[in-house]
Protein backbone atom coordinates (compact mmCIF):
# COMPACT_ATOMS: atom_id res chain seq x y z
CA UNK A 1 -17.67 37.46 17.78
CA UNK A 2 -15.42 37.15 14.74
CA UNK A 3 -15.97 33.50 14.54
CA UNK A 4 -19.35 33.69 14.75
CA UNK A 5 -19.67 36.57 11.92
CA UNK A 6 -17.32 34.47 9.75
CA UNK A 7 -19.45 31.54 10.28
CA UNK A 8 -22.71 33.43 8.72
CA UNK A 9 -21.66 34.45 5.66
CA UNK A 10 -20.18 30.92 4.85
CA UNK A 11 -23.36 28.96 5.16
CA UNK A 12 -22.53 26.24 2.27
CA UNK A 13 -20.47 24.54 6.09
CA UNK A 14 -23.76 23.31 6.94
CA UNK A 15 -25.89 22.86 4.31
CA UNK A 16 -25.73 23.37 0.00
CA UNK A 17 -25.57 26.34 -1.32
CA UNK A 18 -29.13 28.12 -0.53
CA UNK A 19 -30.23 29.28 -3.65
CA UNK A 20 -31.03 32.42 -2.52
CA UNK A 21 -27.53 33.36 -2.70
CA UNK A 22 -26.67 32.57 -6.16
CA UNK A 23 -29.50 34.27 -7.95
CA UNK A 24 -29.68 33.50 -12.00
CA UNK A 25 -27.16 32.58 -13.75
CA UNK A 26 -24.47 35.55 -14.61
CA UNK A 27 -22.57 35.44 -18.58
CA UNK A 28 -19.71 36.80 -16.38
CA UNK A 29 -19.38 33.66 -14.15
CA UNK A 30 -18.48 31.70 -16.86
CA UNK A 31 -15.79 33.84 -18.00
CA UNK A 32 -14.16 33.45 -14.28
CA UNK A 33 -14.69 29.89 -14.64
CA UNK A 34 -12.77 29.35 -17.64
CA UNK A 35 -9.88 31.39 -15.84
CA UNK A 36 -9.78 29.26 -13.01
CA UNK A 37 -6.21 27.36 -14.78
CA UNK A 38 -4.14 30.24 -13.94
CA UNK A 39 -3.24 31.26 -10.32
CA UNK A 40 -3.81 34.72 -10.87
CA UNK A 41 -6.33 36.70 -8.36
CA UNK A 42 -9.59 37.21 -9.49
CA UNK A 43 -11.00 40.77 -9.00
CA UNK A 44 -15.00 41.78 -9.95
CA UNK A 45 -15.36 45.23 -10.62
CA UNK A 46 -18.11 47.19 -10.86
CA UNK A 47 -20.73 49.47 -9.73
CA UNK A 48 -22.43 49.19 -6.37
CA UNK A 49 -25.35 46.51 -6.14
CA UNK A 50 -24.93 45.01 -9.85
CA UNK A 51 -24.57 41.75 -8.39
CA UNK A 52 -21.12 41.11 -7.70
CA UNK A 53 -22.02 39.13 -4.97
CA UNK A 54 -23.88 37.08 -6.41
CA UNK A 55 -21.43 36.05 -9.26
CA UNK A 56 -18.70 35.29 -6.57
CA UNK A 57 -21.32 32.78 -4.68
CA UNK A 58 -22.02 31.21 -8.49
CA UNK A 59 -18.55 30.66 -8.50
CA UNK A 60 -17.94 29.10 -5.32
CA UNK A 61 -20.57 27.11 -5.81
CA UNK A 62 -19.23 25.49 -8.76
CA UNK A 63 -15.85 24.98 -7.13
CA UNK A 64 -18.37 22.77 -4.82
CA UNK A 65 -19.49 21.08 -7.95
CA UNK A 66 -16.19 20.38 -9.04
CA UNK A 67 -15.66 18.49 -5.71
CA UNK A 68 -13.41 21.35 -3.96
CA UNK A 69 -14.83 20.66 -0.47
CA UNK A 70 -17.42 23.14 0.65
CA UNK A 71 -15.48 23.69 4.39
CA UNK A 72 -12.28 24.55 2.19
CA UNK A 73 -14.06 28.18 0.60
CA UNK A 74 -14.07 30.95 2.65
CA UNK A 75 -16.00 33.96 1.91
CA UNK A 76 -15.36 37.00 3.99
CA UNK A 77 -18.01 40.11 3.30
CA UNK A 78 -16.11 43.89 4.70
CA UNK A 79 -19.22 45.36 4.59
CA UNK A 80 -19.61 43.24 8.02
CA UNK A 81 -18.92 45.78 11.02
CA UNK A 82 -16.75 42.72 12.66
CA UNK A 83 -15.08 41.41 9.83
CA UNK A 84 -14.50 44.78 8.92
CA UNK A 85 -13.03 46.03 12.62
CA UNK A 86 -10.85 43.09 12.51
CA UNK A 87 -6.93 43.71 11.54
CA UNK A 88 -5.27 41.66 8.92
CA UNK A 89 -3.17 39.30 11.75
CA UNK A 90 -6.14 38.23 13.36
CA UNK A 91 -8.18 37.66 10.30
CA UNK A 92 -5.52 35.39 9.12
CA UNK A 93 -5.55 33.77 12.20
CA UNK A 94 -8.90 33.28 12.69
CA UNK A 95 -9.30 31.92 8.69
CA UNK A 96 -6.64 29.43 9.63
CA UNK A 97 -8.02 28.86 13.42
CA UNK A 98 -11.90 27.72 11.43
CA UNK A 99 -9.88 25.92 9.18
CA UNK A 100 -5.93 24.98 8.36
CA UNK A 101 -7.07 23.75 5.33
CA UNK A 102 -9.20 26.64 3.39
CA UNK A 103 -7.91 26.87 0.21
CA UNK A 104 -10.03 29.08 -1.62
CA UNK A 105 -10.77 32.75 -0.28
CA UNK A 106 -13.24 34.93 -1.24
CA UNK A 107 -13.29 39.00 -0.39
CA UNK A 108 -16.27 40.54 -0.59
CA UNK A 109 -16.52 44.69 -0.62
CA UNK A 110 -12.47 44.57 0.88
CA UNK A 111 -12.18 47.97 -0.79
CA UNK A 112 -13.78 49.22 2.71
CA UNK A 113 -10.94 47.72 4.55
CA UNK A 114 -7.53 50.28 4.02
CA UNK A 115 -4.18 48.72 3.17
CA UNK A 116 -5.83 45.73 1.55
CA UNK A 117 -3.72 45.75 -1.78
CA UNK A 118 -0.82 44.78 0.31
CA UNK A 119 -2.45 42.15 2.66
CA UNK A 120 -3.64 40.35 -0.43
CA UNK A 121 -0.30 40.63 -2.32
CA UNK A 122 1.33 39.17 0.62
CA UNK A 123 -1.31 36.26 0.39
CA UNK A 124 -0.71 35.52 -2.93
CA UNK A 125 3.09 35.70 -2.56
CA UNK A 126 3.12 33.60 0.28
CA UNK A 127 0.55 31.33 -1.66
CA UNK A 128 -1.08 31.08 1.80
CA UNK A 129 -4.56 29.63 -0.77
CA UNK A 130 -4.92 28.16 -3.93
CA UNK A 131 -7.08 30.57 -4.75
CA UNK A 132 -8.02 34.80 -4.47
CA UNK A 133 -11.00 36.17 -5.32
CA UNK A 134 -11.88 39.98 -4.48
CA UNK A 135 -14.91 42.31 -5.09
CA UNK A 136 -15.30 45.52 -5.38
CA UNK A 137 -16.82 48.91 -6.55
CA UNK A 138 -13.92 50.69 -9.16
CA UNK A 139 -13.55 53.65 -6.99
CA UNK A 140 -11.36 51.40 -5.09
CA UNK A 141 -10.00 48.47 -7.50
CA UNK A 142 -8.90 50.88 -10.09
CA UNK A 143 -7.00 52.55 -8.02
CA UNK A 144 -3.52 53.17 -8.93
CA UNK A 145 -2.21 51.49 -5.75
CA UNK A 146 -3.96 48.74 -6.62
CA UNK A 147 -2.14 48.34 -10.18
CA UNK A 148 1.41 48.97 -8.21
CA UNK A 149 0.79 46.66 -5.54
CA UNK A 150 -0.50 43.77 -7.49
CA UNK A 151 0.76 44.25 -11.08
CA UNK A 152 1.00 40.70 -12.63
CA UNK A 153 -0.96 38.92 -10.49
CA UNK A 154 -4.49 39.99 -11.07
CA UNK A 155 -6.72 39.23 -13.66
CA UNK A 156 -10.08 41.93 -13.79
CA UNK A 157 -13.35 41.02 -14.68
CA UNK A 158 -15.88 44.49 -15.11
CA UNK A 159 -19.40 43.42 -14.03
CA UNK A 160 -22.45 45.76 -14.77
CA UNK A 161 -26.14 45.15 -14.26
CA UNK A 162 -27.91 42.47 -16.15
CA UNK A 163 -28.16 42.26 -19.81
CA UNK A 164 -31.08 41.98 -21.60
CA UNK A 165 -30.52 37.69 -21.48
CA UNK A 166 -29.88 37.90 -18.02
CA UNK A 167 -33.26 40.31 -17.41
CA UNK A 168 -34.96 37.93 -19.29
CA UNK A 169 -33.86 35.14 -17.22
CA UNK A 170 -34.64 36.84 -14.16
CA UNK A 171 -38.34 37.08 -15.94
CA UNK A 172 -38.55 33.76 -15.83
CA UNK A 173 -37.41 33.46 -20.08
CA UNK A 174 -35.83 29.99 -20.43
CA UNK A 175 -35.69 29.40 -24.44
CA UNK A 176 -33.53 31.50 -26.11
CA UNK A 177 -33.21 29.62 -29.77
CA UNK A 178 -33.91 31.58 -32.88
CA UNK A 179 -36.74 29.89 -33.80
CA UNK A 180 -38.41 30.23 -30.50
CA UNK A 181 -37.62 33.67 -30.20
CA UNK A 182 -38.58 34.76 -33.79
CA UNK A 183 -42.24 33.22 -32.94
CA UNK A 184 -42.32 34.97 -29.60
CA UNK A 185 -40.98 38.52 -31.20
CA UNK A 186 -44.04 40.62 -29.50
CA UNK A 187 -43.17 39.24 -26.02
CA UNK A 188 -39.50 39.94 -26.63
CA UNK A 189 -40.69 43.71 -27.97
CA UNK A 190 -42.81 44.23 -24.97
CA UNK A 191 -39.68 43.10 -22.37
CA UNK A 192 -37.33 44.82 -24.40
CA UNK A 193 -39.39 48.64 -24.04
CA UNK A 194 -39.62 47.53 -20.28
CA UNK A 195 -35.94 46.87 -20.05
CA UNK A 196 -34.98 49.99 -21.25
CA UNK A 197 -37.24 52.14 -18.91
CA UNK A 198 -36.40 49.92 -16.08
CA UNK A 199 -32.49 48.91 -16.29
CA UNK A 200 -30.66 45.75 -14.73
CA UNK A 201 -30.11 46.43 -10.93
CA UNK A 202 -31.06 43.04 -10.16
CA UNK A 203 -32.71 43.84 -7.03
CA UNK A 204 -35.01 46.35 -8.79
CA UNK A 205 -36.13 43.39 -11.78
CA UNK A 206 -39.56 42.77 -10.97
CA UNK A 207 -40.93 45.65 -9.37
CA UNK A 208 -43.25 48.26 -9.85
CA UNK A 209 -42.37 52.08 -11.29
CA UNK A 210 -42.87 53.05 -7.58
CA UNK A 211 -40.96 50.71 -5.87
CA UNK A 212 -38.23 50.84 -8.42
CA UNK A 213 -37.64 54.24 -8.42
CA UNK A 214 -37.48 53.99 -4.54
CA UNK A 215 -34.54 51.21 -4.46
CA UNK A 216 -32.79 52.86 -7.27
CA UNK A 217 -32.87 56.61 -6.02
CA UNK A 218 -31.54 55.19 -3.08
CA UNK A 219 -28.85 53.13 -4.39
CA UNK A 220 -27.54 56.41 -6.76
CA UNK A 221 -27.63 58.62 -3.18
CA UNK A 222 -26.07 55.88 -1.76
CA UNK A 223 -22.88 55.72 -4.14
CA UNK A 224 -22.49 59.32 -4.09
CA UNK A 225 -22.30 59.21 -0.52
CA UNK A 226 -20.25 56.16 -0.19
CA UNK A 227 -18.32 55.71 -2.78
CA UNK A 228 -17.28 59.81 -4.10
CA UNK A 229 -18.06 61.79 -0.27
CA UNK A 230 -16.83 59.70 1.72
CA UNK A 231 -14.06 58.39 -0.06
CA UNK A 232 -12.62 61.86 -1.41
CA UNK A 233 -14.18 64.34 0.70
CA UNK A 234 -16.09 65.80 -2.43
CA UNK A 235 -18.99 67.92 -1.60
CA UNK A 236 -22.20 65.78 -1.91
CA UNK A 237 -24.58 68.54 -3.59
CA UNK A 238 -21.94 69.39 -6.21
CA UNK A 239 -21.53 65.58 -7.48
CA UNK A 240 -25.12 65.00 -7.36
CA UNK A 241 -25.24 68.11 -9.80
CA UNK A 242 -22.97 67.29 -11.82
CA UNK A 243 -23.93 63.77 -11.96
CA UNK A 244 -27.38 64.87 -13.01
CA UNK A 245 -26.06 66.37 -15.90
CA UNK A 246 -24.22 63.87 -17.16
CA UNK A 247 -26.77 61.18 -16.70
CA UNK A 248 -29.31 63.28 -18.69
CA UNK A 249 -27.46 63.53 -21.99
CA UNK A 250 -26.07 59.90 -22.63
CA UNK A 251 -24.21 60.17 -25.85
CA UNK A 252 -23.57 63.38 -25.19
CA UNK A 253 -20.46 64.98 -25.96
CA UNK A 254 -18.83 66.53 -23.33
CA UNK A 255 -15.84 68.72 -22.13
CA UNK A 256 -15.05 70.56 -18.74
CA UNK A 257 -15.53 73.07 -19.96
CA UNK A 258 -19.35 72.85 -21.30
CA UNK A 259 -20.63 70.85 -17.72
CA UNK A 260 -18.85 73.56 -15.87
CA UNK A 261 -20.47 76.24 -17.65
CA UNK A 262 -23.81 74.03 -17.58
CA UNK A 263 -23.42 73.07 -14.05
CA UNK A 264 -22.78 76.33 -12.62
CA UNK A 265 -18.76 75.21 -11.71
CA UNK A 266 -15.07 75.74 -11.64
CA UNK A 267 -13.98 74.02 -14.80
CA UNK A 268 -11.21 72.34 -12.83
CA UNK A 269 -13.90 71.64 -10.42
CA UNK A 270 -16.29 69.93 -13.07
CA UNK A 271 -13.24 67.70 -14.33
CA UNK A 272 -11.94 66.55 -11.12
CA UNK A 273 -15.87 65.57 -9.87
CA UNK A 274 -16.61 64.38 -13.77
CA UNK A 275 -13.22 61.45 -12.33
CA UNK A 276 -14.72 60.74 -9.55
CA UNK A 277 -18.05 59.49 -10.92
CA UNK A 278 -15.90 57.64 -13.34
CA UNK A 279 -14.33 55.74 -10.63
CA UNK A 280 -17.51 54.70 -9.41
CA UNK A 281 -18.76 53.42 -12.34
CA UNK A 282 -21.55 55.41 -12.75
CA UNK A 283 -20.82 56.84 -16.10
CA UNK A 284 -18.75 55.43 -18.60
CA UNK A 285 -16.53 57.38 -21.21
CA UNK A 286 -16.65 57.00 -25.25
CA UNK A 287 -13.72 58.28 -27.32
CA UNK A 288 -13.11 59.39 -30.21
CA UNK A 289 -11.80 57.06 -33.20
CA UNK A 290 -8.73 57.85 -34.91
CA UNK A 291 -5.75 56.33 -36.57
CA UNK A 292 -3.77 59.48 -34.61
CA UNK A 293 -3.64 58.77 -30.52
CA UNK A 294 -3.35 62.74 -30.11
CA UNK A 295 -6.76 63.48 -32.19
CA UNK A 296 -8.49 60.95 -29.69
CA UNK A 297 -7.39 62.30 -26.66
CA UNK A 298 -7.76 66.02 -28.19
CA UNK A 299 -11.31 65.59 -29.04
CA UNK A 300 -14.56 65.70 -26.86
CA UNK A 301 -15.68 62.23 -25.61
CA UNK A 302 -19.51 61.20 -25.26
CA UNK A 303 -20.84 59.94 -21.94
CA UNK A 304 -23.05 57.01 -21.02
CA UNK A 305 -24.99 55.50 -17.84
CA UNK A 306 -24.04 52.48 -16.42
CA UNK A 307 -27.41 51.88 -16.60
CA UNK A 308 -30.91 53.22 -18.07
CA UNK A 309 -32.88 52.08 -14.92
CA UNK A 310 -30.57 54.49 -12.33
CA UNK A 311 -30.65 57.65 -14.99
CA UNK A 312 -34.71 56.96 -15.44
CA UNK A 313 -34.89 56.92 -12.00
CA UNK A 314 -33.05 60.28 -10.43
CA UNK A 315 -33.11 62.40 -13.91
CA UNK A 316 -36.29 64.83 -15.10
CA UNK A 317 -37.20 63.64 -18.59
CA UNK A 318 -39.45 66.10 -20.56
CA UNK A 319 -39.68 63.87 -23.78
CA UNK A 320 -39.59 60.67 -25.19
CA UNK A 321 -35.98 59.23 -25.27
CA UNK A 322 -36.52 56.34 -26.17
CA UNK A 323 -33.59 55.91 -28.78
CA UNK A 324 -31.14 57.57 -26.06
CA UNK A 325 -32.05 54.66 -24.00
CA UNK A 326 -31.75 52.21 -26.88
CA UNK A 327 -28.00 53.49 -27.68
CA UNK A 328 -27.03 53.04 -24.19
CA UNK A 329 -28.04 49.89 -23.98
CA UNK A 330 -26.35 48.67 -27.55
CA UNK A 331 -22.88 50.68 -25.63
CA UNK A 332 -23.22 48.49 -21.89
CA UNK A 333 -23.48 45.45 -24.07
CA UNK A 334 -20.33 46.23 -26.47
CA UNK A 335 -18.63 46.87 -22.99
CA UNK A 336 -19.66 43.33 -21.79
CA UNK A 337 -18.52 41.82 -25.15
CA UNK A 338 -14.98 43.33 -23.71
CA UNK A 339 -14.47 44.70 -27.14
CA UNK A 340 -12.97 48.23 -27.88
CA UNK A 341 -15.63 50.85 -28.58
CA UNK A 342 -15.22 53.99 -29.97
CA UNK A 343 -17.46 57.00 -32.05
CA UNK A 344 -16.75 58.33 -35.23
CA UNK A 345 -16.93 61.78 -37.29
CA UNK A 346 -15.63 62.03 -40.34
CA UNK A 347 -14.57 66.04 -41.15
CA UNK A 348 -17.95 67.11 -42.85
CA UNK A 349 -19.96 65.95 -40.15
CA UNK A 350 -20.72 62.69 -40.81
CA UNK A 351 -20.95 60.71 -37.66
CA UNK A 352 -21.33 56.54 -36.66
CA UNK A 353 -22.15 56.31 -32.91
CA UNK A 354 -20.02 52.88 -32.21
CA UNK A 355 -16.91 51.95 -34.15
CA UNK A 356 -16.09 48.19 -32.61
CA UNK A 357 -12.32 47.04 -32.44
CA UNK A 358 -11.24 43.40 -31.21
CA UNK A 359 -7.52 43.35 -31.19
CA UNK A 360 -5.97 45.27 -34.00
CA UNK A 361 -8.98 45.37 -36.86
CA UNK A 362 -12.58 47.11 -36.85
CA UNK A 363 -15.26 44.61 -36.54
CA UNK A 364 -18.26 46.37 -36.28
CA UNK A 365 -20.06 50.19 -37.67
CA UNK A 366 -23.08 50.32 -35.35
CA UNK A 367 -25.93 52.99 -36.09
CA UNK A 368 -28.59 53.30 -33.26
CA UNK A 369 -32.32 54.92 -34.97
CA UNK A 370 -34.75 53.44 -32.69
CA UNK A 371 -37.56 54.48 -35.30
CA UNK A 372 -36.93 54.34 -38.79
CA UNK A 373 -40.41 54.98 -40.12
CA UNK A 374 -39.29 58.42 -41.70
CA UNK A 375 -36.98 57.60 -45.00
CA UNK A 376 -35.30 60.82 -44.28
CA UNK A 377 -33.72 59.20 -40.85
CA UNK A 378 -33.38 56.25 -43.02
CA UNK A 379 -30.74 57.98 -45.48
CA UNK A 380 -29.10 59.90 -42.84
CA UNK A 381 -27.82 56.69 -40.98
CA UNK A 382 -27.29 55.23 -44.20
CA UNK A 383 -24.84 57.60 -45.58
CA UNK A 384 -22.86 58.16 -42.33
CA UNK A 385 -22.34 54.80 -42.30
CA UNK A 386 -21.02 54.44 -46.38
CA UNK A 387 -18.63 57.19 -45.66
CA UNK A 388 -17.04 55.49 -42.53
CA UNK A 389 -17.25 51.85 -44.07
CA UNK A 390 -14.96 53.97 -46.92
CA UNK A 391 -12.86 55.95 -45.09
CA UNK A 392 -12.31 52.96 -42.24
CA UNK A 393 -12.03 50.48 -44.94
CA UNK A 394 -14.76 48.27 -43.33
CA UNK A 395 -17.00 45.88 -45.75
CA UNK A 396 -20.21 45.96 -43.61
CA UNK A 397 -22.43 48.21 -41.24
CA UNK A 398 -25.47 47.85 -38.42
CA UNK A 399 -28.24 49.79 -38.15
CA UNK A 400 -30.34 48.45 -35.14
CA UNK A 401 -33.95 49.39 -34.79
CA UNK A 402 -37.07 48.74 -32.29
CA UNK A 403 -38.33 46.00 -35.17
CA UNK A 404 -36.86 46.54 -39.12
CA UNK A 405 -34.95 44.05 -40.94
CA UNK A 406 -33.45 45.15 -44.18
CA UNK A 407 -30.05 44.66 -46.32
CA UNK A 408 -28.56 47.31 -48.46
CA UNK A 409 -25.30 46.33 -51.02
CA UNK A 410 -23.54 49.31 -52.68
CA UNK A 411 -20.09 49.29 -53.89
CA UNK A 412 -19.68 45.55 -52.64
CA UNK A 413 -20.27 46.79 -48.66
CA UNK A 414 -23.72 45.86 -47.21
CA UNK A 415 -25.87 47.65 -44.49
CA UNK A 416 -27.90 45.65 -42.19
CA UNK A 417 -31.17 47.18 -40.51
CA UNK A 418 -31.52 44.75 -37.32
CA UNK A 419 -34.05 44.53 -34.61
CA UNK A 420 -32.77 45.16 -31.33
CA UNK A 421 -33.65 42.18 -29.44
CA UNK A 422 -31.96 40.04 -32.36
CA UNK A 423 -28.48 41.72 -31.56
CA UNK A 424 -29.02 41.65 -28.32
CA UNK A 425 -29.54 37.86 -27.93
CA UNK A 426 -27.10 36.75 -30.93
């Protein structure tokens, strides 16, 4: 029964890869490629359903390409009842019992399987394969067993639903250079306003409002179940609640304070629930920025989806939020540029939604005005972001729009209006 279960989800034994299994091409695959020098284990974090599967098949398959042979890669899903049933000795025995000579192993969902930080450790200590690769949803991975137990000898990569190139791709989009995209700038404005309503849950790219909201209502229900219920015994109508909230107001700042009062809970209640959707990936955090550690972790942080599609899909909406959408979507892609992101606020109220830091220096001031058509919003963007390119000591700022191109120089520092789908796809 165990042989046979292993034997289905490693069908690349008897045939090539089925395309079916490795989907579109995922920017994130590449990234794992180009670690693929070092011996470290390879974990894929992220929410439920946002294609981690996928990207671990993508990579297997190129380990194919690059002549490792295709009976040597193991893939072993948890999610599978007897996969999942099985204990570590006889999975390890049966791996070896297929095949003495697998040398790359790939574990799907193992966060469902308990005690598996240690199993793996042992693997990679023993260097029983040439190569680890694990997937997961945060709740587990980021667990702080996990960085005890494996410290040193993991390398993360955080996955989250498609970006705009990949939706496109998934669209059927295959030309993505500047001149092609600058003469096809109304098709890339109507795909853009359907991305943002829609999201980047793979499985949901394609469908209609109906069926979308279906897959996606299910898939929220389904990680509040699964990944917060079950997993800490939280009380399933009190995290939808307060996930609700949180969902509705991205770029919201937030403290326990306010969703317990808005939410109807124990503050200490609100915070310890507010960590567990964390965990799952379901909201991200935004800081404060600050030269002084203790005014960042002092201040109130802003919140964000990790994706527009899920908080469209389970969240009443009683106007048009379009530029909310727009800013989370400029946020998820800073996050998959693996650059620091931060807000600002100057004291007098001034405010810059992302402040961008690779290493040790700012690189970016990003304002997010969806419509720009009054001059009034116009200025007010404009003179947040002179006071933080000032005070931060930064030459240049970004103001992306639905469609405006300008350049402002004052002072020697320059302001550039963008379009969205420019930024996006630079």
């Amino acid at each position: 029964m165990l042989e046979q279960s292993i034997r289905s989800w490693n069908p690349w034994w008897a045939q090539k890869m089925p395309p079916s299994l490795t989907g579109i091409r995922r920017d994130i695959t590449g990234d794992i490629i180009k670690s693929l020098g070092t011996p470290h284990i390879k974990d894929i974090i992220g929410v439920r359903r946002c294609g981690k599967t996928t990207i671990l098949y993508q990579v297997a398959e190129h380990l194919i390409s690059q002549e490792v042979k295709a009976k040597n890669i193991m893939f072993l899903n948890f999610d599978d009842p007897s996969i999942n049933a099985a204990t570590f000795p006889e999975l390890q025995k049966e791996i070896f019992k297929i095949n003495p000579d697998t040398s790359h192993i790939f574990l799907d969902e193992i966060q469902q399987k308990a005690g598996w930080e240690r199993w793996v450790r042992t693997l990679y200590d023993t260097k029983k394969f040439q190569r680890i690769f694990i997937s997961g949803s945060s709740a587990s991975l980021l667990s702080q067993d996990m960085g005890r137990v494996l410290t040193g000898r993991h390398i993360t990569f955080a996955a989250l639903p498609f970006s705009f190139r990949e939706y496109l791709r998934k669209r059927g989009w295959e030309d993505f250079a500047p001149e092609y995209l600058t003469y096809n700038k109304d098709k890339l404005l109507h795909y853009l306003g359907a991305y943002l309503e829609a999201g980047g849950f793979p499985e949901t790219a394609g469908l209609d409002d109906f069926g979308r909201k279906q897959v996606l209502t299910m898939l929220y229900n389904d990680i509040l179940a699964r990944d917060i219920s079950s997993r800490y015994g939280a009380t399933f109508e009190i995290t939808d609640r307060i996930c609700r909230f949180m969902l509705t107001n991205p770029g919201a700042q937030y403290s326990g304070n306010s969703v317990a009062k808005a939410t109807g809970t124990a503050v200490e209640t609100a915070e310890k629930y507010i960590g567990y959707l964390k965990e799952s990936l379901l909201i991200h955090d935004l800081p404060i920025f600050s030269f002084k550690l203790k005014t960042q972790f002092k201040q109130n942080k802003k919140t964000y989806p990790v994706d527009t599609g899920i908080r469209n899909a389970v969240c009443l909406r009683f106007s048009n939020d379009t530029g909310r959408l727009a800013e989370t979507v400029v946020f998820l892609e800073i996050k998959r540029r693996n650059d620091e992101v931060y807000y600002w606020k100057s004291n007098d109220g001034y405010e810059v939604d992302f402040v961008v830091k690779s290493g040790q220096k700012i690189t970016e001031l990003i304002q997010v005005a969806w419509d720009v058509s009054d001059e009034a919003v116009q200025m007010r963007e404009e003179r947040a972001l002179w006071y933080a390119m000032e005070e931060l000591e930064v030459d240049s700022g970004i103001i992306i729009t639905e469609d405006y191109e300008r350049s402002l120089e004052k002072n020697g520092k320059i302001i550039n209006y963008l379009p969205m789908w420019e930024w996006l796809l630079k």
